[in-house]
Protein backbone atom coordinates (compact mmCIF):
# COMPACT_ATOMS: atom_id res chain seq x y z
CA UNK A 1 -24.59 16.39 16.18
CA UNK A 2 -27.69 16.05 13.95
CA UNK A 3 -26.52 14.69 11.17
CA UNK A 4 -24.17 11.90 13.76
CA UNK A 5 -27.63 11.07 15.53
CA UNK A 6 -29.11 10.52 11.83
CA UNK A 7 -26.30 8.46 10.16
CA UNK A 8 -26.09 6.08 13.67
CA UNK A 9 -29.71 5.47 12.88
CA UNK A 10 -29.46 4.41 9.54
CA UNK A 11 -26.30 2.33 10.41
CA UNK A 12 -28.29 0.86 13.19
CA UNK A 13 -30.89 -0.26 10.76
CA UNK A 14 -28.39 -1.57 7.86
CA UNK A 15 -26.92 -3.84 10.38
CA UNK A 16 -30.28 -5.24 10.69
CA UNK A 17 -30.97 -5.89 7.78
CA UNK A 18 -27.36 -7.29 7.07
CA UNK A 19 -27.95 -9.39 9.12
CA UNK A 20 -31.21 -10.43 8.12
CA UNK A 21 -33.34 -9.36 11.58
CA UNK A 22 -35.26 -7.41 8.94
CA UNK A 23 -35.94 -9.23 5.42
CA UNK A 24 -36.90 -8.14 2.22
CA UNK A 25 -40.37 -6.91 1.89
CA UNK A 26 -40.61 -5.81 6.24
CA UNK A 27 -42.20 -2.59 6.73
CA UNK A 28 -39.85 -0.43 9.17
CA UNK A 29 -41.25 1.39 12.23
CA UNK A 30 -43.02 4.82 11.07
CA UNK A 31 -41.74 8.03 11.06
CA UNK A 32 -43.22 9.28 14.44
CA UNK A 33 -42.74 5.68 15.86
CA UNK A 34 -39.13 5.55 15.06
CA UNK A 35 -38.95 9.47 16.41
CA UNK A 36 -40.12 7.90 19.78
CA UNK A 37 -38.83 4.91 19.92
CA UNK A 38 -35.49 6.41 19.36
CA UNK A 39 -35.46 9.44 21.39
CA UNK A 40 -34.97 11.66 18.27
CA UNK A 41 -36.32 14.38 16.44
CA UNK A 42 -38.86 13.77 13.37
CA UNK A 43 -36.28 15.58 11.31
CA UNK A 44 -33.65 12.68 12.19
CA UNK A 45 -35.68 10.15 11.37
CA UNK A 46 -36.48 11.39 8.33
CA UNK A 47 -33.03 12.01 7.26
CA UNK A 48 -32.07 8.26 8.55
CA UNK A 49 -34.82 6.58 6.64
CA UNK A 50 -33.58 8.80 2.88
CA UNK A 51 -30.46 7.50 3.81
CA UNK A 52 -31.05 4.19 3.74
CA UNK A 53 -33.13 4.70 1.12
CA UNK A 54 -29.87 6.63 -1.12
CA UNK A 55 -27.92 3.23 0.17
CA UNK A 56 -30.50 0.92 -1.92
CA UNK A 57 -31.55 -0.77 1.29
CA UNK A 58 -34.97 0.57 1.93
CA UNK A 59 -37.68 1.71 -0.69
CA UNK A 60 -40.19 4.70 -0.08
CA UNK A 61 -44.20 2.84 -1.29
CA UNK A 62 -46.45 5.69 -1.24
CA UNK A 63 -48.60 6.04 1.58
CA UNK A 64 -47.46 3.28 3.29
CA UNK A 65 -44.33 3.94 4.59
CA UNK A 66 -40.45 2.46 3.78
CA UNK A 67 -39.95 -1.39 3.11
CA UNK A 68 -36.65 -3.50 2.87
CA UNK A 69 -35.85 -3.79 -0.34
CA UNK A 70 -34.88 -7.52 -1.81
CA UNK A 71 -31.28 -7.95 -1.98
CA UNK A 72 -29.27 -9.27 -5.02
CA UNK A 73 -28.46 -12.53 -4.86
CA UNK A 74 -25.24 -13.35 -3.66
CA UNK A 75 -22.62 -15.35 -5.24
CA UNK A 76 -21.68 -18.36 -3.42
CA UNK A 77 -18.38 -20.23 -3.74
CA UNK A 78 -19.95 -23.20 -4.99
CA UNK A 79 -20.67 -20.99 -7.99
CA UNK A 80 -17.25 -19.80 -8.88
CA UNK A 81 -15.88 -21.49 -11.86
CA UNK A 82 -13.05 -23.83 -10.69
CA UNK A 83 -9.26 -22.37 -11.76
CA UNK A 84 -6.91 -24.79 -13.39
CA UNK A 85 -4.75 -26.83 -10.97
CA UNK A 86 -1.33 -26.26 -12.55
CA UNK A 87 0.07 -22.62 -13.59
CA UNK A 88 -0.33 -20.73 -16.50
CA UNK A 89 1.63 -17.91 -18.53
CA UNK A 90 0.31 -14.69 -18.37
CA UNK A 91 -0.76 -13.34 -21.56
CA UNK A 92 -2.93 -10.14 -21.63
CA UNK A 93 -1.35 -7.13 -21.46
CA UNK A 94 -1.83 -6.20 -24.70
CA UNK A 95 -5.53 -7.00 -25.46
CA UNK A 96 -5.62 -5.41 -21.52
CA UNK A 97 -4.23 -1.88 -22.48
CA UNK A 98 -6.35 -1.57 -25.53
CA UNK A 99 -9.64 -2.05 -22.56
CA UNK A 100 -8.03 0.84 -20.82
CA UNK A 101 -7.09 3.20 -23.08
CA UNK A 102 -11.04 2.76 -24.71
CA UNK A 103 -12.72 3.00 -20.75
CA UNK A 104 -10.38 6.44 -20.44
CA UNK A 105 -11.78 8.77 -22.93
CA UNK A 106 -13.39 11.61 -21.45
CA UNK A 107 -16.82 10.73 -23.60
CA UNK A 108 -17.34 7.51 -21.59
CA UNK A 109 -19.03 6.63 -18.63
CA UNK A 110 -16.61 6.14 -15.91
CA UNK A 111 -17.83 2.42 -14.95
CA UNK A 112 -14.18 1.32 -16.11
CA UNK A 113 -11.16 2.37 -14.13
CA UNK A 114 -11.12 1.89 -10.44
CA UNK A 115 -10.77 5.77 -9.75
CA UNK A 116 -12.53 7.57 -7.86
CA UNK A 117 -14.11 10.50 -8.86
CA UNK A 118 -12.10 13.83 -8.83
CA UNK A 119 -14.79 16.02 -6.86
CA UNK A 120 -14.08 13.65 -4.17
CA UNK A 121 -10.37 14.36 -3.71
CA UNK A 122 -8.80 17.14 -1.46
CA UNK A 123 -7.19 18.54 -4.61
CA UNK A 124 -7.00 22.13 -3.27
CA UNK A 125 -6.00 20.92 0.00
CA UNK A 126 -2.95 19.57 -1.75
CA UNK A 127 -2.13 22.23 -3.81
CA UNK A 128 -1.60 24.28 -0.64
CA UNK A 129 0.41 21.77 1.07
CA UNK A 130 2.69 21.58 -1.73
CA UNK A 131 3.37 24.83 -2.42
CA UNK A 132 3.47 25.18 1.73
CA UNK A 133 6.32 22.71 1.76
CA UNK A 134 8.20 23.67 -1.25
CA UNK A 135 8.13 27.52 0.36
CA UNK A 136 9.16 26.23 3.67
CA UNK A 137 11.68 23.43 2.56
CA UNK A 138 13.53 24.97 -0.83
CA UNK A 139 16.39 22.49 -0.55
CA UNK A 140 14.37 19.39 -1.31
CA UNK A 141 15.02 18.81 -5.03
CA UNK A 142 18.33 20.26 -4.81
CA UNK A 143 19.87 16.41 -4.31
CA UNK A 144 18.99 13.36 -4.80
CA UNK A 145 19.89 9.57 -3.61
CA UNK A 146 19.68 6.05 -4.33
CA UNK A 147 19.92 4.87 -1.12
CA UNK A 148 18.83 7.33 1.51
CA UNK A 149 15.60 7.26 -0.07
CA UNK A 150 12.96 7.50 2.78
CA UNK A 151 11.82 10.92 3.89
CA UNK A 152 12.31 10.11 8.08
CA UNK A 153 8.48 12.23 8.68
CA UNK A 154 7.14 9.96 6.44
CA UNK A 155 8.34 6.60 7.82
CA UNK A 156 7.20 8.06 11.46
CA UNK A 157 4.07 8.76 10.33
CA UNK A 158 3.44 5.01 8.77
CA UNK A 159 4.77 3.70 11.73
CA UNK A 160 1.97 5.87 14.19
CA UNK A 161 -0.88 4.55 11.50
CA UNK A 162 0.25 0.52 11.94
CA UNK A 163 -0.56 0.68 15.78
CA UNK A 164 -4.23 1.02 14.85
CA UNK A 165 -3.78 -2.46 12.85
CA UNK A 166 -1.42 -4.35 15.01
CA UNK A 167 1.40 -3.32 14.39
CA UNK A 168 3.92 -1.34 14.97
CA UNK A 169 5.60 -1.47 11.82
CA UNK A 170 9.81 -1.44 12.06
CA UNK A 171 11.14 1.89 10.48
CA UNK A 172 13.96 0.14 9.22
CA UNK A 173 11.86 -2.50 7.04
CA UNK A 174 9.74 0.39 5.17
CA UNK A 175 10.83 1.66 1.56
CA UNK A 176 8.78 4.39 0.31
CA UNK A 177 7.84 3.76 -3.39
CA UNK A 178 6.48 5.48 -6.91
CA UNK A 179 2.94 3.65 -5.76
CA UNK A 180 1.76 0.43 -4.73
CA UNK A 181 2.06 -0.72 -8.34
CA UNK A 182 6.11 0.02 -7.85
CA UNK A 183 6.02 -1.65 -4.38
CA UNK A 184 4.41 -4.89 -5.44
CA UNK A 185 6.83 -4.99 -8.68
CA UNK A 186 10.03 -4.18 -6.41
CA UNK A 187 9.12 -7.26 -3.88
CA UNK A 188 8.36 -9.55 -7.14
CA UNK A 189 11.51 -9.05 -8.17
CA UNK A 190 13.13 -9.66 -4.72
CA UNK A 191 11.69 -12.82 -4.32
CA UNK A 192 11.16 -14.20 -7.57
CA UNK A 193 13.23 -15.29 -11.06
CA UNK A 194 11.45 -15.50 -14.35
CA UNK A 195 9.87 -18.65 -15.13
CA UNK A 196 8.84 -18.82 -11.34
CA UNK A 197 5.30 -19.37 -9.71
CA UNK A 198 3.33 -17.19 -8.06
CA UNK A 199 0.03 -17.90 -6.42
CA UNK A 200 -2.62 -15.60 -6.85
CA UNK A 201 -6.38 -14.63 -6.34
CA UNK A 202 -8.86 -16.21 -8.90
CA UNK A 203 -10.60 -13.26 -10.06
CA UNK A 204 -7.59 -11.68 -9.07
CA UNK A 205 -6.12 -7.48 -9.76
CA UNK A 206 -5.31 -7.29 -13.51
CA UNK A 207 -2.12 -5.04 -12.83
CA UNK A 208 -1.01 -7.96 -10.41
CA UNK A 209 -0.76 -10.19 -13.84
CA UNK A 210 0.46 -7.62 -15.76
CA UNK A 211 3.44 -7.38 -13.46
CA UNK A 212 4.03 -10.93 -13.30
CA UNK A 213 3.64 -11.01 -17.32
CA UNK A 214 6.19 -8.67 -17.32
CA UNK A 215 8.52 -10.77 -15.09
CA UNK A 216 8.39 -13.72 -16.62
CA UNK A 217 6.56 -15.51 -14.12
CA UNK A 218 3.52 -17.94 -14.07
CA UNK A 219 0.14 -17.63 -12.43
CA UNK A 220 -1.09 -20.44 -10.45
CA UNK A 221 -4.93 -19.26 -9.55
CA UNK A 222 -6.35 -20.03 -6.25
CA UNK A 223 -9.75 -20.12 -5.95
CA UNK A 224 -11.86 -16.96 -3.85
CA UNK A 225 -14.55 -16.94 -1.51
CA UNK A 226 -16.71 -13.78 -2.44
CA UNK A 227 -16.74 -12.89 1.19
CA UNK A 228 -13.57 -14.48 3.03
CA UNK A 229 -10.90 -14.15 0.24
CA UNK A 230 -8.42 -16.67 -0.86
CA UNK A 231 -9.44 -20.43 0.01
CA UNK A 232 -7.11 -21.25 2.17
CA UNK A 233 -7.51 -25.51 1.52
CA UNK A 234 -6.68 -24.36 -1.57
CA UNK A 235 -3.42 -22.47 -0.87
CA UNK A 236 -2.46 -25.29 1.64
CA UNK A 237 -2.34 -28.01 -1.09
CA UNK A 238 -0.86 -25.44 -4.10
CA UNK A 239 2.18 -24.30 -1.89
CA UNK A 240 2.85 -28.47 -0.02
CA UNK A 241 5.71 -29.13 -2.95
CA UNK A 242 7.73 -26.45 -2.65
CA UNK A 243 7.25 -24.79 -6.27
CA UNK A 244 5.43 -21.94 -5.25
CA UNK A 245 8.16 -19.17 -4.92
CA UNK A 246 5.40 -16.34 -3.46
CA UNK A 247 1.92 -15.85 -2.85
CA UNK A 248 0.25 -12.22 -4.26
CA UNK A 249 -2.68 -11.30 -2.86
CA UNK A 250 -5.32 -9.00 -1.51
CA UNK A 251 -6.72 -9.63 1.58
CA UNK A 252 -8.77 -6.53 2.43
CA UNK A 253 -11.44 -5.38 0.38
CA UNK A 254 -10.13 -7.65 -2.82
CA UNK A 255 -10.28 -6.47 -6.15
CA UNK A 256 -12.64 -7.19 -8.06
CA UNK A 257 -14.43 -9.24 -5.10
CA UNK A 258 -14.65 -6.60 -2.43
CA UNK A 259 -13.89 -9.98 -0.17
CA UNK A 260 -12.09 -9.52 3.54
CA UNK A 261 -10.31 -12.44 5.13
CA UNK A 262 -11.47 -12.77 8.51
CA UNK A 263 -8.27 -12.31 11.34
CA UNK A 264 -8.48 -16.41 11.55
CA UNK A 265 -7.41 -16.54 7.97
CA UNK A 266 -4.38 -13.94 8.41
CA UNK A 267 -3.20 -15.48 11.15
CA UNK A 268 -3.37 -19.33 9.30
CA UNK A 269 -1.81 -17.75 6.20
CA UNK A 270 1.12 -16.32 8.12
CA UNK A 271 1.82 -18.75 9.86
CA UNK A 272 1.65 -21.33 7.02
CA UNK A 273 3.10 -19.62 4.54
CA UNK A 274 6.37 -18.72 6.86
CA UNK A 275 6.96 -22.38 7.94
CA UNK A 276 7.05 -23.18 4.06
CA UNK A 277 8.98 -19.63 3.45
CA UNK A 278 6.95 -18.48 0.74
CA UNK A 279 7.30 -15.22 0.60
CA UNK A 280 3.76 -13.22 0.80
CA UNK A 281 3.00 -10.13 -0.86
CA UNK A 282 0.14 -8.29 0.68
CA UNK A 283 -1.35 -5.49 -1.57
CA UNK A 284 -3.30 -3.36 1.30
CA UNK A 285 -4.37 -0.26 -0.80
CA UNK A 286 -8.25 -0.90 0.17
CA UNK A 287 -7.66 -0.92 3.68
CA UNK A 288 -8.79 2.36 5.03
CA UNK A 289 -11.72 1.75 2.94
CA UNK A 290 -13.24 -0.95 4.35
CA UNK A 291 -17.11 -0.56 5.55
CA UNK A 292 -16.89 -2.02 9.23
CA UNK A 293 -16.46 0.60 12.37
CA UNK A 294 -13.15 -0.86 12.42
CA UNK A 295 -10.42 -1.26 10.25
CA UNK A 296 -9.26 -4.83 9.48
CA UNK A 297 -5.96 -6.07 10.16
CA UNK A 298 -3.67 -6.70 7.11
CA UNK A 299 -1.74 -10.31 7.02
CA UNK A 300 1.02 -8.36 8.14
CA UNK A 301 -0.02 -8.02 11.74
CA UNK A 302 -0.07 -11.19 12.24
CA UNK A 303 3.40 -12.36 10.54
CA UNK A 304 6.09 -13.03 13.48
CA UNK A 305 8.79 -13.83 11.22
CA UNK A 306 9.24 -11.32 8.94
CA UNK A 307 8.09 -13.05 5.82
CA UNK A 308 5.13 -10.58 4.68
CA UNK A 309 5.63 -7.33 2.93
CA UNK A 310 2.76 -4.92 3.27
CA UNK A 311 2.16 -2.91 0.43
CA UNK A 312 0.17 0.40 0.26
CA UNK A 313 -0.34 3.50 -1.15
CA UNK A 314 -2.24 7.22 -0.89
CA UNK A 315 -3.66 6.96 -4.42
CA UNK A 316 -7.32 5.60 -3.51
CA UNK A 317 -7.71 8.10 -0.59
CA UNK A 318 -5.85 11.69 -1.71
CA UNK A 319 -4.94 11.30 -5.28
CA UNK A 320 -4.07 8.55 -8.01
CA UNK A 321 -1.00 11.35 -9.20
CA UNK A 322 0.76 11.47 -6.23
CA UNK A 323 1.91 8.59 -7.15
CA UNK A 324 4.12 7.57 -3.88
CA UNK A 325 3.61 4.44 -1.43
CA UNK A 326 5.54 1.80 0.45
CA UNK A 327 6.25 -1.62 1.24
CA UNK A 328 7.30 -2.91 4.80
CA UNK A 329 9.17 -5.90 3.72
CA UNK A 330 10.42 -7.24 6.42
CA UNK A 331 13.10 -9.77 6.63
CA UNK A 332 13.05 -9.00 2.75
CA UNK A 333 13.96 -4.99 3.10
CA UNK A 334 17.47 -5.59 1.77
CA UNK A 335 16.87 -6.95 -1.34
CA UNK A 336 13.28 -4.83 -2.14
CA UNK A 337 15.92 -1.65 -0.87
CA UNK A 338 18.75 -3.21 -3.89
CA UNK A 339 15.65 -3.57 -6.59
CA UNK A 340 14.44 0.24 -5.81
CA UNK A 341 18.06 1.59 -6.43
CA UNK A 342 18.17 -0.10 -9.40
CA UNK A 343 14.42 0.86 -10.77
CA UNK A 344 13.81 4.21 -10.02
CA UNK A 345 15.91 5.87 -6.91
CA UNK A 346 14.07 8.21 -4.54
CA UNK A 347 10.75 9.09 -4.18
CA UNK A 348 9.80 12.53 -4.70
CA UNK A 349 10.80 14.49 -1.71
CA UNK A 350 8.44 17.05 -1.93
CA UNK A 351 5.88 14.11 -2.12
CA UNK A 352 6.98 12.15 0.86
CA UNK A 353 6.65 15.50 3.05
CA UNK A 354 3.62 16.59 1.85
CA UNK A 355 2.15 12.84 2.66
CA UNK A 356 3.89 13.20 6.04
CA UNK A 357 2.20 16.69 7.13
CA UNK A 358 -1.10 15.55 5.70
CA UNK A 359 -1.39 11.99 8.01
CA UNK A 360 0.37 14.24 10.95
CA UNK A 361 -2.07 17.09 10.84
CA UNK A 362 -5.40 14.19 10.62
CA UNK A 363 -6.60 15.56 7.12
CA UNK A 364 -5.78 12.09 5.73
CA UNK A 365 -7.94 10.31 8.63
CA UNK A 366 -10.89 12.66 8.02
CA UNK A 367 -10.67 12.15 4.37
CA UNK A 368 -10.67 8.51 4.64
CA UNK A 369 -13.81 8.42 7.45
CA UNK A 370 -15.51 10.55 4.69
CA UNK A 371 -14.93 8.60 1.79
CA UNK A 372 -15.83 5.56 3.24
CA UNK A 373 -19.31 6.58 3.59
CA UNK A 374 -19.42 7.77 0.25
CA UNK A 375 -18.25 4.57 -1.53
CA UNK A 376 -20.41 2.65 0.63
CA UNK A 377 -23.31 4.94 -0.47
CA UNK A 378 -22.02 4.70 -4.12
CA UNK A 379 -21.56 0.75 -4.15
CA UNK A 380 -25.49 0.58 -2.95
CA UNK A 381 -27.12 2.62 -5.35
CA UNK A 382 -25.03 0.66 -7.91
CA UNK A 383 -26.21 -2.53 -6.73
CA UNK A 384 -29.52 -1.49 -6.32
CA UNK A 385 -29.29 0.01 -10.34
CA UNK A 386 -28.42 -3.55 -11.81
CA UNK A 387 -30.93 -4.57 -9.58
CA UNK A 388 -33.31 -2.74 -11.32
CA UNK A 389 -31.67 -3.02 -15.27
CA UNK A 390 -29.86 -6.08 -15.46
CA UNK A 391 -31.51 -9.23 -16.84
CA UNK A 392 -32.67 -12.24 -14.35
CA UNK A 393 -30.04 -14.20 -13.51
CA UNK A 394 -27.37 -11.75 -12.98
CA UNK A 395 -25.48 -12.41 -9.63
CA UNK A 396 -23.49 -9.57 -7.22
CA UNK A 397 -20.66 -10.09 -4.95
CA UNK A 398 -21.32 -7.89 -1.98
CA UNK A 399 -18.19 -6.12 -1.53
CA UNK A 400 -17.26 -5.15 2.03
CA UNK A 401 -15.03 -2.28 1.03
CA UNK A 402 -13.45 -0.46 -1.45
CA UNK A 403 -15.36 1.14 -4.74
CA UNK A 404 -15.57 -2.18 -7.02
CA UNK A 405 -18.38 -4.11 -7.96
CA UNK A 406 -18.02 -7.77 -9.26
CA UNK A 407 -21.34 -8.76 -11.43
CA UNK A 408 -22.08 -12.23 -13.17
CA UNK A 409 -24.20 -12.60 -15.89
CA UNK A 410 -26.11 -15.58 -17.22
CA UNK A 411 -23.81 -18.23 -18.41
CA UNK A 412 -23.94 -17.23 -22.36
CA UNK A 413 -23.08 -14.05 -22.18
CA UNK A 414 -19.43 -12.95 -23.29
CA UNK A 415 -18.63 -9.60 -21.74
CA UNK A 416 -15.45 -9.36 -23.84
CA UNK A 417 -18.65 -8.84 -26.74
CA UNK A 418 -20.74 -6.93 -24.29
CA UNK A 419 -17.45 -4.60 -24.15
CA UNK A 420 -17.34 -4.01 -27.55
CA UNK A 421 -20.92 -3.47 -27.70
CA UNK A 422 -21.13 -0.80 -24.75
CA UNK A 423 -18.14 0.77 -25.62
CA UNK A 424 -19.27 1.47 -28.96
CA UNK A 425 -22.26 3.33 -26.91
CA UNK A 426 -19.35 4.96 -24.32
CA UNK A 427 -19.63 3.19 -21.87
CA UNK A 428 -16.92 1.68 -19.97
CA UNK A 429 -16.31 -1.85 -17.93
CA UNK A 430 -13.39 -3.99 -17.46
CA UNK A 431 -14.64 -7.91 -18.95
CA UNK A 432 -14.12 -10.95 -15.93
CA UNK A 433 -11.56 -12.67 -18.42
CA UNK A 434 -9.43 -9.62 -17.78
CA UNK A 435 -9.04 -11.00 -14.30
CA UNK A 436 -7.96 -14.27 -14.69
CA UNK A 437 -4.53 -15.32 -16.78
CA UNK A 438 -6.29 -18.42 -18.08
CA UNK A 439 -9.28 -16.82 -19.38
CA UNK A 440 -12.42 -17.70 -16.88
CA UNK A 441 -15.48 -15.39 -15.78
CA UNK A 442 -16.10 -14.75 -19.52
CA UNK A 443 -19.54 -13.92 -17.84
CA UNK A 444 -18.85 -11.34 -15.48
CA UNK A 445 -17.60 -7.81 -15.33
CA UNK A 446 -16.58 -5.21 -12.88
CA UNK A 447 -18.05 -1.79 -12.56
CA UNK A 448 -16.62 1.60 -11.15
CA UNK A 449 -18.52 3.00 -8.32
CA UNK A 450 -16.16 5.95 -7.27
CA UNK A 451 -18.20 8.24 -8.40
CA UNK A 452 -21.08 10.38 -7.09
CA UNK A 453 -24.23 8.68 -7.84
CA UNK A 454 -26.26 11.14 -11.30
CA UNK A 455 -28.55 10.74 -13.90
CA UNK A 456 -25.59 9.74 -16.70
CA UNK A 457 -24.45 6.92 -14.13
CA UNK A 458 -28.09 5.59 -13.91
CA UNK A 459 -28.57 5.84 -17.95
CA UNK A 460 -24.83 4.36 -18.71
CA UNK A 461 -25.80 1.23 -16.21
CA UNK A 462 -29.80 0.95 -17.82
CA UNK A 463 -28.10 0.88 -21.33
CA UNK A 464 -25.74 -1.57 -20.07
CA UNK A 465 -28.51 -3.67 -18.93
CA UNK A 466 -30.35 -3.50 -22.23
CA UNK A 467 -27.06 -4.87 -24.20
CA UNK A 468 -26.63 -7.70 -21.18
CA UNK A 469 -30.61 -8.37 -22.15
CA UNK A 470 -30.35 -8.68 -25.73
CA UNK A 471 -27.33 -10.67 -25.16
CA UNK A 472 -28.55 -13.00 -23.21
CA UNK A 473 -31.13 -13.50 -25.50
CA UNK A 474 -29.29 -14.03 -28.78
């Protein structure tokens, strides 16, 4: 109970501040004060204030007690380089797996890949359940099917979870899939031919324009509110003539923006997008980890026609190699159930009931409350880090979930260079260009933050600041 009465403390005091009751540079109440005030033990507020202090929000002046600290300063839409008004082909996958292959060695500071850290995994846990389940159920990988492919546990399980969101989700629309990845790939090709557009998220998810490089298909950007997502004007005027065959997006916790799209948006997009019948693919793999007490709704709780398909996966939360999530797709499940038969088959059986047990049993619900913490935590002292290294100028997007942090630099500076530069010194990023198909954000880069906050993190992002400097200064 300690350790709840200390974290509601410190929460109690970030909302304050995030909502600017307390400003940069305001001295917080004292140690005994705040122990009165609050009805808690010195010990609790001690441990409140260090936490707030670990979360970059609060700095310790000696002999004078704990101050706000200044924020970053935030980008603003009005910032955000305009994308080009008609669509583009999508041409990066090479230069794109020659980033990730470099940011991957084991020698490098993991500030590439959006992974989070091993140590923070329930590997064991999963070990057990496996070999559990295989003990218990030794006719699982004795057959196999292309078109009974859903473990029935599994699908009952993701149906329990969507009533916290809205939902409930049907049974019958849900596929489960070799990841997220495989589920947004499957409903592109349901929905789409080559040489079709698709409107996406400017920054938008690299992979997302890898797939639709790999399809064929063109990229029309749509420009993205740091905060509220996709600009829905924007997305309005784009999809009015009828050449927009889907829309790809990410509407909680975006990536590389961190950006949530308040319920109004859902709702509008839904709606909008079904009376047009574009098709919307929603990519919800950052859901769970979203800061706020409560989980935001995905698009998909709001779509009453059937024209959404949710995408999601465990890979974030339990473990990238599991490798297995699922689409809901709606009035779409036919021909996403047709394009899985024909890529890949079923889904590891062994998989789908270990994933089942886990969300039944509630070690997938305590795993998530943890982690969420923990990136929050791991986001701040990031933030607070290029506070501290980077050179004047530079410009965060405040993410509001997830474990990715989106960072301009002063126009001049070419972070494809930087890249070369830092990776020469091992450590790893993923260059803004990366995340558009026409080539913007040449200034900006995106940092890992899933992993527990050490001295080698703190050097890699100092050193990272020095190149920024000298660039900048060349």
């Amino acid at each position: 109970m300690a350790e709840l009465r200390y974290e509601k403390l410190a929460d109690d005091f970030a909302g304050l501040i995030a909502s600017g009751v307390l400003r940069a540079g305001e001295r917080l109440p004292s140690v005994r004060r705040l122990a009165q005030e609050r009805r808690v033990s010195i010990s609790t507020a001690v441990q409140a204030l260090r936490q707030l202090e670990m979360r970059g929000l609060v700095e310790a002046r000696p002999q004078s007690g704990f101050f706000v600290r200044a924020r970053p300063q935030a980008l603003v839409a009005a910032a955000m380089p305009a994308p080009p008004d008609a669509p583009v082909t999508v041409d990066l996958n090479q230069r794109l797996i020659g980033v990730l292959e470099a940011n991957q060695r084991p020698d490098v500071a993991p500030l590439g890949a959006a992974l989070p850290a091993p140590s923070l995994l329930p590997v064991s846990a999963l070990h057990r359940r496996y070999a559990s389940v295989a003990r218990r159920f030794p006719t699982l990988l004795e057959g196999s099917s292309h078109t009974d492919i859903n473990d029935p546990q599994l699908v009952r399980q993701l149906v329990r979870r969507s009533l916290a969101w809205g939902g409930p989700l049907a049974p019958e629309e849900i596929v489960i899939t070799n990841s997220c990845t495989e589920a947004l790939h499957l409903c592109l090709r349901a929905v789409t031919r080559p040489g079709d557009t698709v409107a996406v998220e400017s920054p938008g998810y690299y992979v997302m324009l890898q797939l639709l490089e790999s399809l064929g298909l063109k990229a029309l950007e749509i420009p993205t509110e740091p905060e509220t997502g996709i600009a829905l004007p924007a997305l309005d005027l784009a999809t009015r003539d009828g050449k927009v065959a889907a829309v790809l997006l990410v509407p909680n916790a975006s990536n590389p923006l961190g950006s949530v799209m308040p319920d109004a948006g859902k709702k509008k997009l839904a709606q909008l997008m079904a009376a047009r019948k574009v098709p919307v693919i929603e990519d919800d793999i950052y859901g769970d980890l979203c800061y706020a007490a409560q989980r935001p709704w995905p698009i998909k709780a709001f779509d009453k026609a059937g024209n959404v398909m949710l995408c999601a996966s465990f890979s974030k939360c339990l473990s990238p190699a599991l490798r297995c999530g699922f689409v809901a797709a709606g009035k779409y499940r036919a021909a996403v159930g047709v394009q899985k038969m024909l890529v890949s088959g079923g889904t590891n059986p062994i998989t789908q009931r270990v994933l089942a047990e886990a969300l039944e049993a509630g070690a997938y619900e305590r795993q998530v409350r943890g982690l969420r913490r923990r990136f929050e935590v791991q986001v701040e002292q990031t933030i607070a880090a290029v506070m501290r290294h980077f050179p004047a100028g530079t410009r965060i997007a405040r993410p509001r979930g997830g474990f990715v942090l989106w960072v301009e630099l002063p126009e001049g500076i070419d972070t494809a260079r930087l890249w070369r530069k830092a990776i020469a010194d091992n450590i790893a990023f993923v260059p803004g260009d990366l995340f558009s198909p026409s080539g913007l954000y040449r200034n900006c880069l995106r940092l890992n933050c899933g992993n527990p906050w050490s001295e080698a993190i703190e050097a890699a992002v100092r050193r990272l600041g020095e190149l920024a400097g000298r660039a900048n200064q060349a």
